[in-house]
C-alpha atoms as a PDB file:
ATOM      1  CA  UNK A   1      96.968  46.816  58.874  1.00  0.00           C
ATOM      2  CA  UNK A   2      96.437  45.097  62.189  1.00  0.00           C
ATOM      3  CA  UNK A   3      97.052  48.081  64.955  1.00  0.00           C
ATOM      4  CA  UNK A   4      97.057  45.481  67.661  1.00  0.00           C
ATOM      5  CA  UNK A   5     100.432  44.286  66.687  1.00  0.00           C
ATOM      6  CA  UNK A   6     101.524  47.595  67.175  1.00  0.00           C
ATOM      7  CA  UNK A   7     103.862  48.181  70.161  1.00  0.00           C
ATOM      8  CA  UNK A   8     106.129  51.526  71.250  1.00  0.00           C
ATOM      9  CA  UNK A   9     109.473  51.446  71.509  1.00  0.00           C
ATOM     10  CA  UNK A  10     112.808  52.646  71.446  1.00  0.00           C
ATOM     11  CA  UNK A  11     116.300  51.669  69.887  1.00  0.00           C
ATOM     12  CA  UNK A  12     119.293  53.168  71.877  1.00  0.00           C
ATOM     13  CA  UNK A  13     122.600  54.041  70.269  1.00  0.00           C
ATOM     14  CA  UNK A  14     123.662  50.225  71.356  1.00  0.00           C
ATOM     15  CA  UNK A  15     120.648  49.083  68.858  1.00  0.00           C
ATOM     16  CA  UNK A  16     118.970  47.644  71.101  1.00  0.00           C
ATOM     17  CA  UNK A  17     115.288  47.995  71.724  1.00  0.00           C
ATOM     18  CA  UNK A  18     113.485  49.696  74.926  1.00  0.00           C
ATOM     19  CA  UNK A  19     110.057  48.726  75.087  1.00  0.00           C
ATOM     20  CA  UNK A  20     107.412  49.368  77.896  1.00  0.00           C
ATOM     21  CA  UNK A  21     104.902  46.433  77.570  1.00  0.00           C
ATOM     22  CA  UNK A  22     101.614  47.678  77.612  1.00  0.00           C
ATOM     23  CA  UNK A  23      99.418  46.862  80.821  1.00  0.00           C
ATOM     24  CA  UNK A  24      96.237  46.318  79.248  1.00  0.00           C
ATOM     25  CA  UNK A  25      97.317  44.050  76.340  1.00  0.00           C
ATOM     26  CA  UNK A  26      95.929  40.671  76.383  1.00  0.00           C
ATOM     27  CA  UNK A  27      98.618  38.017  76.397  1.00  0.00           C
ATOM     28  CA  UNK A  28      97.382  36.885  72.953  1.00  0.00           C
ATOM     29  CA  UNK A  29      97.457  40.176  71.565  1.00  0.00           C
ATOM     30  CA  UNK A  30     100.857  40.511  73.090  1.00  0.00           C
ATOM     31  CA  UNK A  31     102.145  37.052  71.780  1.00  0.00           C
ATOM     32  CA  UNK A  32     101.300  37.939  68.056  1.00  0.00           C
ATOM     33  CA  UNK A  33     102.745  41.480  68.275  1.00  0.00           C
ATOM     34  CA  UNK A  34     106.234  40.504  69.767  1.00  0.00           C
ATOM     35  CA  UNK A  35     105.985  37.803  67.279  1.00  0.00           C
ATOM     36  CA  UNK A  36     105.616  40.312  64.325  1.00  0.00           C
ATOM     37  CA  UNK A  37     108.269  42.963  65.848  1.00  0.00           C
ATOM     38  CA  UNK A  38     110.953  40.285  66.782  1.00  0.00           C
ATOM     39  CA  UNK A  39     111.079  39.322  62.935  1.00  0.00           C
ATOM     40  CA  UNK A  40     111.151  43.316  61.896  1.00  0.00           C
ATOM     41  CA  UNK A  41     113.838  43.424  64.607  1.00  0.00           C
ATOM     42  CA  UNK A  42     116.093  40.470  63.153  1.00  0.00           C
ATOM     43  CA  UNK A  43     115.697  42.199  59.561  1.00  0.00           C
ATOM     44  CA  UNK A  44     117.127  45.429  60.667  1.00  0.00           C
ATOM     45  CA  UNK A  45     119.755  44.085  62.655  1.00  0.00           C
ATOM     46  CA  UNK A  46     119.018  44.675  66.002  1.00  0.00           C
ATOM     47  CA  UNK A  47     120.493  42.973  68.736  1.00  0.00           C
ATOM     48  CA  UNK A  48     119.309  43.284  72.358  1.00  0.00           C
ATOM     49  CA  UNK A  49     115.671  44.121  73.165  1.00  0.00           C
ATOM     50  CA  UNK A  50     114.957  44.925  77.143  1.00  0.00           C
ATOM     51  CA  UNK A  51     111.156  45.183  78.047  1.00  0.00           C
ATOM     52  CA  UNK A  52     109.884  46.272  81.069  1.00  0.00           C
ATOM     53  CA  UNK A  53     106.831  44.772  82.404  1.00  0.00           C
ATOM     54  CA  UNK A  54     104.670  45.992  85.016  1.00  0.00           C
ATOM     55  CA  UNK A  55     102.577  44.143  88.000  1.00  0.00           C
ATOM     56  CA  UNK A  56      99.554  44.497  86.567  1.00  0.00           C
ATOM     57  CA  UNK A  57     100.734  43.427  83.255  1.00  0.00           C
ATOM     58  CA  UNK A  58     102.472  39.834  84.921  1.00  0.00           C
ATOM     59  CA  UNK A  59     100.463  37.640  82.891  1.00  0.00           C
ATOM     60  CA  UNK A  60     102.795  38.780  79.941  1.00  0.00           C
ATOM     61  CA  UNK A  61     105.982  37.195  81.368  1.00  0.00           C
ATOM     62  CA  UNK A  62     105.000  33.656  80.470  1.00  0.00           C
ATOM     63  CA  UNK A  63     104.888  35.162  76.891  1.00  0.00           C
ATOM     64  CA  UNK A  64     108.152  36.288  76.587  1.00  0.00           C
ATOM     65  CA  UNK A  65     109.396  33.644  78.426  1.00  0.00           C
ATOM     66  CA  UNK A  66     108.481  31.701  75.046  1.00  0.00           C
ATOM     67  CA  UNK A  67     110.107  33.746  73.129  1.00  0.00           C
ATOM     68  CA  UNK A  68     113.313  33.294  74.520  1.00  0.00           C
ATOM     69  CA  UNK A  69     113.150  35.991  77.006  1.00  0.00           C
ATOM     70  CA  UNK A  70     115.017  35.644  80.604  1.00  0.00           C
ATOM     71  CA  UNK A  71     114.576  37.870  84.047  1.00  0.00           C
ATOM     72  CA  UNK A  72     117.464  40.979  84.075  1.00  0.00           C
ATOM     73  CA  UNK A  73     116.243  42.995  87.474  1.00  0.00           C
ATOM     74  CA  UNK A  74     113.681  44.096  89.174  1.00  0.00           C
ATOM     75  CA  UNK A  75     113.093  47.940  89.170  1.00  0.00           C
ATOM     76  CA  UNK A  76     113.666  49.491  92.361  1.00  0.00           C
ATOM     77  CA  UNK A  77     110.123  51.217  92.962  1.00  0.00           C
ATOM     78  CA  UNK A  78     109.160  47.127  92.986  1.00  0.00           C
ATOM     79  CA  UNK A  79     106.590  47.780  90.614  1.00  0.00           C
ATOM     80  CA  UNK A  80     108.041  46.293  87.574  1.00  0.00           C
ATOM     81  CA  UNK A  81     110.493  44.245  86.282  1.00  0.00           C
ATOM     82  CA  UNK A  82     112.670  44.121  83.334  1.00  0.00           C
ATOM     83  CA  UNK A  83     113.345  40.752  80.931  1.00  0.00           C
ATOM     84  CA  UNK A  84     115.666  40.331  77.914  1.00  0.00           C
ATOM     85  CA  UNK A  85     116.690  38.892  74.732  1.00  0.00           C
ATOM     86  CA  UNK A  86     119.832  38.801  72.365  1.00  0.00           C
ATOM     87  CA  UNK A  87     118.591  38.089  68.585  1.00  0.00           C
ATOM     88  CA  UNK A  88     121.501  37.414  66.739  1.00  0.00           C
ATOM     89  CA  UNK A  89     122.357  33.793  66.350  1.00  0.00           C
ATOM     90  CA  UNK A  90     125.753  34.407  65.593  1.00  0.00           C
ATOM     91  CA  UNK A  91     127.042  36.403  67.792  1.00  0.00           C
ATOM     92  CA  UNK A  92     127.835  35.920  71.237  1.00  0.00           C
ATOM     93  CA  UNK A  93     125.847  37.385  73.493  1.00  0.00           C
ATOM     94  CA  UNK A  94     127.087  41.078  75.190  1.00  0.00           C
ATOM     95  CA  UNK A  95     123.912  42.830  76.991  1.00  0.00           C
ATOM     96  CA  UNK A  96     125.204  44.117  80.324  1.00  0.00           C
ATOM     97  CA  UNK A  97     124.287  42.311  83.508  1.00  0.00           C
ATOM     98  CA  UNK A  98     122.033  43.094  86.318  1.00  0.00           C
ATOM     99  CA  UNK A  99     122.487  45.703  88.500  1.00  0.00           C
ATOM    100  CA  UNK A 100     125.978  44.128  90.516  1.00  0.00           C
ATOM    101  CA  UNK A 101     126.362  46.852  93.166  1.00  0.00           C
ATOM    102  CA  UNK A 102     124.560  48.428  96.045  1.00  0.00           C
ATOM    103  CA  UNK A 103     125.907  52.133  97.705  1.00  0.00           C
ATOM    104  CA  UNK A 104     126.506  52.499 101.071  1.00  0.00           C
ATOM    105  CA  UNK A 105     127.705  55.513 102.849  1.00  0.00           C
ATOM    106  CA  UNK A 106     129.096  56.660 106.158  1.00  0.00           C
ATOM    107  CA  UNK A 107     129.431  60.009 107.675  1.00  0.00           C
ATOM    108  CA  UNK A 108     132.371  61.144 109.686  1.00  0.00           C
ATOM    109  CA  UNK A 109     130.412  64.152 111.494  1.00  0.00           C
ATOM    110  CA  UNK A 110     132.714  66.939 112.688  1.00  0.00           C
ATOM    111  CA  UNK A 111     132.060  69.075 115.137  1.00  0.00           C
ATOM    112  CA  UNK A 112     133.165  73.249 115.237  1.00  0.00           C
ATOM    113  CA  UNK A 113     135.026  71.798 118.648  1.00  0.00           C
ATOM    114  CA  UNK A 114     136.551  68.936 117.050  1.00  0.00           C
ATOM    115  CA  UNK A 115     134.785  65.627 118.334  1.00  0.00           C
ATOM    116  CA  UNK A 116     132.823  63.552 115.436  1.00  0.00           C
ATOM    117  CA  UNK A 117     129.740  62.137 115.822  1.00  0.00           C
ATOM    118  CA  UNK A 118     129.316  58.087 116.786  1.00  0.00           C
ATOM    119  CA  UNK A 119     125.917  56.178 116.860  1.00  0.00           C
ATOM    120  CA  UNK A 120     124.356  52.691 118.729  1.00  0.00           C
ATOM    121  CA  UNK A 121     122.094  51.118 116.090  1.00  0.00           C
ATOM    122  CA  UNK A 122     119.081  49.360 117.259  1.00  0.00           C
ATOM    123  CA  UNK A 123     119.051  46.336 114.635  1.00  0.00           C
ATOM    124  CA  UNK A 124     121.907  44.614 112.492  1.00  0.00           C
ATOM    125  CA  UNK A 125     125.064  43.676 113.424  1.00  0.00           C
ATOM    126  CA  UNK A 126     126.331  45.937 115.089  1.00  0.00           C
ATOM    127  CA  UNK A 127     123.519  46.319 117.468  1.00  0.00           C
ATOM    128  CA  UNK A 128     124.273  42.805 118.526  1.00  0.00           C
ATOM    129  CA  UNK A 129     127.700  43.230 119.020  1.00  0.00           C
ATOM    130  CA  UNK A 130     126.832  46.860 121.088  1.00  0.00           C
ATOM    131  CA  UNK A 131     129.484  48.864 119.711  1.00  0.00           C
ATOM    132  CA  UNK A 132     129.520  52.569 118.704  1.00  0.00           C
ATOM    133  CA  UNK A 133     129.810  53.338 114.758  1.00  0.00           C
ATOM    134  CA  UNK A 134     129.477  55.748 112.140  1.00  0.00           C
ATOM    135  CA  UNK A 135     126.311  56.749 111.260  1.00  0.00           C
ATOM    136  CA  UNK A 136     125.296  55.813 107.767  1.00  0.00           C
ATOM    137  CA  UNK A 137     123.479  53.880 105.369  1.00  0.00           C
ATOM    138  CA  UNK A 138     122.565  52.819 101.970  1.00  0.00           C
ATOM    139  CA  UNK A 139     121.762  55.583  98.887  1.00  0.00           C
ATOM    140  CA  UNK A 140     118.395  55.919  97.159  1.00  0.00           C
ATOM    141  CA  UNK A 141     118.285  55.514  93.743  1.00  0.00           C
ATOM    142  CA  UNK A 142     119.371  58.286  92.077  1.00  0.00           C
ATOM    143  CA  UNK A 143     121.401  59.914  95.044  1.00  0.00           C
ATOM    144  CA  UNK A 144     124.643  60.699  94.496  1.00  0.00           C
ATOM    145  CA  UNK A 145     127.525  60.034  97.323  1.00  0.00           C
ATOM    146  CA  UNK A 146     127.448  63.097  99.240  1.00  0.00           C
ATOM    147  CA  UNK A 147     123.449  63.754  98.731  1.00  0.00           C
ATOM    148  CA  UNK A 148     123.421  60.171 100.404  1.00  0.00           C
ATOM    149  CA  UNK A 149     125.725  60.721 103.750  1.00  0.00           C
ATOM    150  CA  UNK A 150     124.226  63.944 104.175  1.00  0.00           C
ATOM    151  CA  UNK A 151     120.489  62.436 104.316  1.00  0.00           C
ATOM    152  CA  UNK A 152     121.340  59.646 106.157  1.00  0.00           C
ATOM    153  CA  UNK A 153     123.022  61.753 108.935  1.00  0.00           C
ATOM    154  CA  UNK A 154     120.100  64.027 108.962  1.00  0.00           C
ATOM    155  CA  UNK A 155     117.644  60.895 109.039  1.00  0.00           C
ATOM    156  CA  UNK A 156     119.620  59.222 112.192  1.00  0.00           C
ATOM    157  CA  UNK A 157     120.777  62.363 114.106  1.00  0.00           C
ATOM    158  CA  UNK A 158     118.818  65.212 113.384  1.00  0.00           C
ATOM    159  CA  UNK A 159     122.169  67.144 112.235  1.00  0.00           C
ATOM    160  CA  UNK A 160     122.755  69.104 109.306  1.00  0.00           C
ATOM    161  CA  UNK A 161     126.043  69.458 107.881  1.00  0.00           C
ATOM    162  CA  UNK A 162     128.324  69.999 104.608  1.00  0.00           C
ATOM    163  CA  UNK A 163     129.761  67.542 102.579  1.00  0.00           C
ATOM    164  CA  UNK A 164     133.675  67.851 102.618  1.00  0.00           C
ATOM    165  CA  UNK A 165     135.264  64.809 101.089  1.00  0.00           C
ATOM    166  CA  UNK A 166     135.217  60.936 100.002  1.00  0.00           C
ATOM    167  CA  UNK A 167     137.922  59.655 102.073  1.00  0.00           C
ATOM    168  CA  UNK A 168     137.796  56.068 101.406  1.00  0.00           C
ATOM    169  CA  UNK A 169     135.885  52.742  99.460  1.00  0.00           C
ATOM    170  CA  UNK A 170     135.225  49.582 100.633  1.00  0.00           C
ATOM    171  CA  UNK A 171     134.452  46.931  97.947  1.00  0.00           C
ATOM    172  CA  UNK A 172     132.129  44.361 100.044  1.00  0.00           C
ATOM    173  CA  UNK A 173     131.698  41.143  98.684  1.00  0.00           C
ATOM    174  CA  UNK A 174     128.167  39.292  99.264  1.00  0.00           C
ATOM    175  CA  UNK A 175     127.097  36.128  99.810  1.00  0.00           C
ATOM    176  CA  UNK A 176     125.363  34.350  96.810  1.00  0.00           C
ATOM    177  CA  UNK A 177     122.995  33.119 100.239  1.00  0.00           C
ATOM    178  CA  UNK A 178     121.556  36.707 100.914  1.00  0.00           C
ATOM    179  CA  UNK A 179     118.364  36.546  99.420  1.00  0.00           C
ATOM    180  CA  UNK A 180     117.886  40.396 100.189  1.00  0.00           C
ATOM    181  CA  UNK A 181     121.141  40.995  98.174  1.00  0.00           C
ATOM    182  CA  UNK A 182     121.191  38.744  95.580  1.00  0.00           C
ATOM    183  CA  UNK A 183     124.633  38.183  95.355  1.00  0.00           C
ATOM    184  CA  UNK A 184     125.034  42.099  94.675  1.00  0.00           C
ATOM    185  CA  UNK A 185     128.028  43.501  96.360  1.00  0.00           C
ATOM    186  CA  UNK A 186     128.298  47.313  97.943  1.00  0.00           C
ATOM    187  CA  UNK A 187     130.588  50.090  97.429  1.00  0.00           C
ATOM    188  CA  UNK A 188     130.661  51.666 100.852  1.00  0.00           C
ATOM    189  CA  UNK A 189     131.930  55.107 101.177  1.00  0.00           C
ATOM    190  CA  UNK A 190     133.596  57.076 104.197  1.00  0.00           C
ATOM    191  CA  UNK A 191     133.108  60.779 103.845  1.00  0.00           C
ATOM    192  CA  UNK A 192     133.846  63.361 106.165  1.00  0.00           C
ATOM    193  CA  UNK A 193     131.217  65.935 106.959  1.00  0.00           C
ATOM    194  CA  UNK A 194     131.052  69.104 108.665  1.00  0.00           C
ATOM    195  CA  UNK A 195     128.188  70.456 111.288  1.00  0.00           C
ATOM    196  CA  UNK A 196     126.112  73.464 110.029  1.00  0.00           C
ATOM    197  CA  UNK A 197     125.756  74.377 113.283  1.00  0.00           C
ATOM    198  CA  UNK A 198     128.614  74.820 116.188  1.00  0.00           C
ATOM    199  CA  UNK A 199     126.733  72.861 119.169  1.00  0.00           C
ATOM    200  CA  UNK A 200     124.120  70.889 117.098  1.00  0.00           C
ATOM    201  CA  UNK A 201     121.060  69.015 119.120  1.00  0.00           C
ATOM    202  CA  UNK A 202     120.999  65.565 118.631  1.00  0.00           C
ATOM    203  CA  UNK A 203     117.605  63.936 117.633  1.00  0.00           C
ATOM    204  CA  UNK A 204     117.743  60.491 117.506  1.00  0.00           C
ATOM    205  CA  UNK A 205     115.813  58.045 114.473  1.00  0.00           C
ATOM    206  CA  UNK A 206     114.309  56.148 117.440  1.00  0.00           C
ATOM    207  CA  UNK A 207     113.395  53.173 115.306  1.00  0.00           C
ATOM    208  CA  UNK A 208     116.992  52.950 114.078  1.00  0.00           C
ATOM    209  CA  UNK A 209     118.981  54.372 116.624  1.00  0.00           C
ATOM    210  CA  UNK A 210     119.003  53.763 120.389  1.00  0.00           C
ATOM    211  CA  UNK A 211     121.848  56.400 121.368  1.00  0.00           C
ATOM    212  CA  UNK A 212     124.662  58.732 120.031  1.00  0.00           C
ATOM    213  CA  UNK A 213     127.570  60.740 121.472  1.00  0.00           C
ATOM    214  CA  UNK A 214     130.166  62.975 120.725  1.00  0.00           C
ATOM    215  CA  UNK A 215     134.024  61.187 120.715  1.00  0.00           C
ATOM    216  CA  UNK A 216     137.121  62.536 120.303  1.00  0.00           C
ATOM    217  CA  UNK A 217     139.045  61.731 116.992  1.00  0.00           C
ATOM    218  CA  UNK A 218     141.421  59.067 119.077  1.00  0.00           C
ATOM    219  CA  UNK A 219     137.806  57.737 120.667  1.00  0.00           C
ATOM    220  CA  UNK A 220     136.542  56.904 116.582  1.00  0.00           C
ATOM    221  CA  UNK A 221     140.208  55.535 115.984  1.00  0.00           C
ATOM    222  CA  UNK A 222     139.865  53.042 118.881  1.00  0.00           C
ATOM    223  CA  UNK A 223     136.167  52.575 118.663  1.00  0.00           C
ATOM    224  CA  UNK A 224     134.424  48.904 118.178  1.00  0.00           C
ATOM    225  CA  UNK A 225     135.122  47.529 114.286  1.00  0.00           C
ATOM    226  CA  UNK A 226     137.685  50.473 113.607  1.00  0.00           C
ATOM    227  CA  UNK A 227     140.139  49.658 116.294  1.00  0.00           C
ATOM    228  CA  UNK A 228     141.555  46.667 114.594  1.00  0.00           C
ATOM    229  CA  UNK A 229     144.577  47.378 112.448  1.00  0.00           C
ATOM    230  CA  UNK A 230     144.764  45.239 109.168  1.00  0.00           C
ATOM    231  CA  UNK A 231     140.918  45.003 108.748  1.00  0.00           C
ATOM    232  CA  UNK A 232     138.933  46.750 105.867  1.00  0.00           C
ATOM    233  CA  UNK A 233     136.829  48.890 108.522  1.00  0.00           C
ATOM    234  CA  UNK A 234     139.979  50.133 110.061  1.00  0.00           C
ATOM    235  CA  UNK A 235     140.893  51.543 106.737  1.00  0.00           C
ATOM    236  CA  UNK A 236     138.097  52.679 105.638  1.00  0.00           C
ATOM    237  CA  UNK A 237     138.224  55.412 108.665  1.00  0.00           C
ATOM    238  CA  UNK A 238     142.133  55.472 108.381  1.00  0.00           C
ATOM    239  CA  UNK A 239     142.363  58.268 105.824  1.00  0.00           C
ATOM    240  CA  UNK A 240     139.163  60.491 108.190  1.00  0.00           C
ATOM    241  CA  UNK A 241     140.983  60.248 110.795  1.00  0.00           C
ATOM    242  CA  UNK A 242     144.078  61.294 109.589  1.00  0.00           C
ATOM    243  CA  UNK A 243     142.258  64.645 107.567  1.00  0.00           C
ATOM    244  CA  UNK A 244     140.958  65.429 111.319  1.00  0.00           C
ATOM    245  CA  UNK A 245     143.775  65.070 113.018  1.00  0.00           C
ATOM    246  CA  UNK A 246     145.434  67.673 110.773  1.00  0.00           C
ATOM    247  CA  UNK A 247     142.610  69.951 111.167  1.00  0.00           C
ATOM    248  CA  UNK A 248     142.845  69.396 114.903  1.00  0.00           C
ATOM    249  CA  UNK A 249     146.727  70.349 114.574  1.00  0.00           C
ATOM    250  CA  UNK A 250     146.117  73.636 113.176  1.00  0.00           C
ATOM    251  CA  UNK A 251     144.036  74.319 115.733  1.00  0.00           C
ATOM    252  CA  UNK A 252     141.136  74.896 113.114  1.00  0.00           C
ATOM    253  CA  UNK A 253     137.767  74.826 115.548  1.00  0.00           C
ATOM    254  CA  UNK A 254     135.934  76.899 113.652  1.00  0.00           C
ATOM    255  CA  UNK A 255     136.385  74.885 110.664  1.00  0.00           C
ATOM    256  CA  UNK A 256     133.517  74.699 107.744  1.00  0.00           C
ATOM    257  CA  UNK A 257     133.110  73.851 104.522  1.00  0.00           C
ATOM    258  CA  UNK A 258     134.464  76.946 103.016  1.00  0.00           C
ATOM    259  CA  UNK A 259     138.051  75.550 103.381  1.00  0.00           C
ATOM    260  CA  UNK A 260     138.721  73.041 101.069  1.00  0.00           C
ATOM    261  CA  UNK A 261     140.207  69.569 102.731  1.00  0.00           C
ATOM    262  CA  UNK A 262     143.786  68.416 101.324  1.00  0.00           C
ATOM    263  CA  UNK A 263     142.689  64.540 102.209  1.00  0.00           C
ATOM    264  CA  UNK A 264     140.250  62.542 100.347  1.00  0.00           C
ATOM    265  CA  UNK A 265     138.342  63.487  97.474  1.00  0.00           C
ATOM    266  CA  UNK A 266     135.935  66.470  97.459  1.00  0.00           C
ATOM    267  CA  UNK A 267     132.628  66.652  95.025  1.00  0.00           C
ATOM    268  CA  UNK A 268     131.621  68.797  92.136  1.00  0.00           C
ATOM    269  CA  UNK A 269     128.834  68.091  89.885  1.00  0.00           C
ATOM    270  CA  UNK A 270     129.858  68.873  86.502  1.00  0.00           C
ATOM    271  CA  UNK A 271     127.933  68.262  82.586  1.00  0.00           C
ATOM    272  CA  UNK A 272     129.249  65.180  80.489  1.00  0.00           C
ATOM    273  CA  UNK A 273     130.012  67.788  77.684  1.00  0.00           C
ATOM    274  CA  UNK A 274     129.387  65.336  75.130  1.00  0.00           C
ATOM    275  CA  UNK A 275     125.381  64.822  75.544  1.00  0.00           C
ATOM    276  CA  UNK A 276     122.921  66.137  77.794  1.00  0.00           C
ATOM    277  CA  UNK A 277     123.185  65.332  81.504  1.00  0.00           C
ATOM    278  CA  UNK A 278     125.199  66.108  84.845  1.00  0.00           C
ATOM    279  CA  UNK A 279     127.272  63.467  86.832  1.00  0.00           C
ATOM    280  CA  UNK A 280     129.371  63.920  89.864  1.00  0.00           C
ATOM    281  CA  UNK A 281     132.814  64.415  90.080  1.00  0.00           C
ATOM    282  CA  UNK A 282     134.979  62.654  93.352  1.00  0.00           C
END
């Protein structure tokens, strides 16, 4: 039997095939191998096969490409991509598409004394328009919601602080122009956080940020994009605002994580229960 038409792979409990193409194959080699799988494949009734293909291995596209292959995404290291197939004849196509959303995040920093934390970014948007914003940014793969804020407060500011609660999602809708986005759209989330530390020192991303300050709740309320009622950005800081404006009520300057807030959504990372693996709980 011919071991180069041998290739490793997969089948999930979708039955479909996962299959890592081989980086020192010869297209040829390839070609004959796929050939001899994809009729093994039909035969047993499978029905999507995904392989991923590395840089190094790029001379291998063309091949599937003549096989009926087609691009899904890109993986986000940007060493490799991913193409597929759907084998039945039959039946209409199902295999999920792309990748469709991106994660954003922005932290509502509170203070012991009760002022939150606002940032000047140095590039973007809002850097041209000069206001004073949350700071924030976009997750890295495999961060979850609150691992996200807190790193991206910590990567701006310098500040440490506690995770407290999702407050609010904004569903942002991208242009099919964006090159960078691909037509992907972002969930961006408002969470409020809490300082470590009563009278943290500010230490600025210098690349990133060019200045940030400490404003009173009413301040972030009427600050730059939130100030204008009946626009997404104003609600997305709506529901913060109100959770520190109760806190401030009470009087609560001292206040920390180990109080539970009664606005928003807090985060527990709990097992799926019915196979192996962990996912976050808002």
């Amino acid at each position: 039997r011919d071991t180069k038409l041998k290739l490793e792979f997969t089948v999930d409990s979708y039955n479909s095939v996962m299959l890592k193409a081989p980086d020192s194959i010869s297209p040829r080699d390839f070609d004959r191998a796929l050939d001899h799988h994809i009729r093994n494949w039909r035969k047993s009734g499978v029905k999507g096969v995904f392989v991923e293909v590395g840089i190094r291995g790029s001379s291998l596209i063309a091949v599937l490409a003549s096989h009926g292959f087609s691009f899904h995404h890109a993986k986000p290291e940007g060493d490799a991509l991913v193409m597929k197939a759907w084998l039945p004849e039959a039946t209409p196509n199902n295999l999920p598409h792309a990748p469709t959303h991106f994660l954003g995040v922005a932290g509502v920093v509170r203070r012991w004394d009760g002022k939150v934390l606002l940032v000047q970014e140095r590039n973007g948007p809002a850097a041209k328009m000069k206001i004073w914003k949350l700071p924030g940014g976009q997750a890295d793969p495999g961060e979850s919601i609150q691992q996200a804020v807190i790193r991206e407060v910590f990567e701006e500011t310098g500040i440490e602080t506690h995770f407290e609660a999702l407050t609010s999602i904004l569903h942002l809708k991208s242009t099919k122009d964006n090159m960078v986005r691909g037509g992907a759209m972002d969930l961006f989330c408002t969470c409020v956080l809490t300082t470590k530390h009563p009278t943290p020192d500010i230490k600025l991303q210098e690349n990133e940020i060019t200045a940030a300050r400490w404003a009173t709740v009413e301040e972030l309320a009427s600050a730059g994009l939130y100030s204008f009622e009946g626009t997404a950005f104003h609600a997305s800081v709506s529901a913060a605002v109100q959770m520190l404006r109760s806190w401030n009520d009470k009087d609560d300057s001292k206040k920390n994580s180990s109080s539970r807030a009664n606005i928003g959504l807090g985060a527990d990372t709990l097992p799926y229960g019915f196979t192996r693996g962990k996912a976050d709980v808002l």
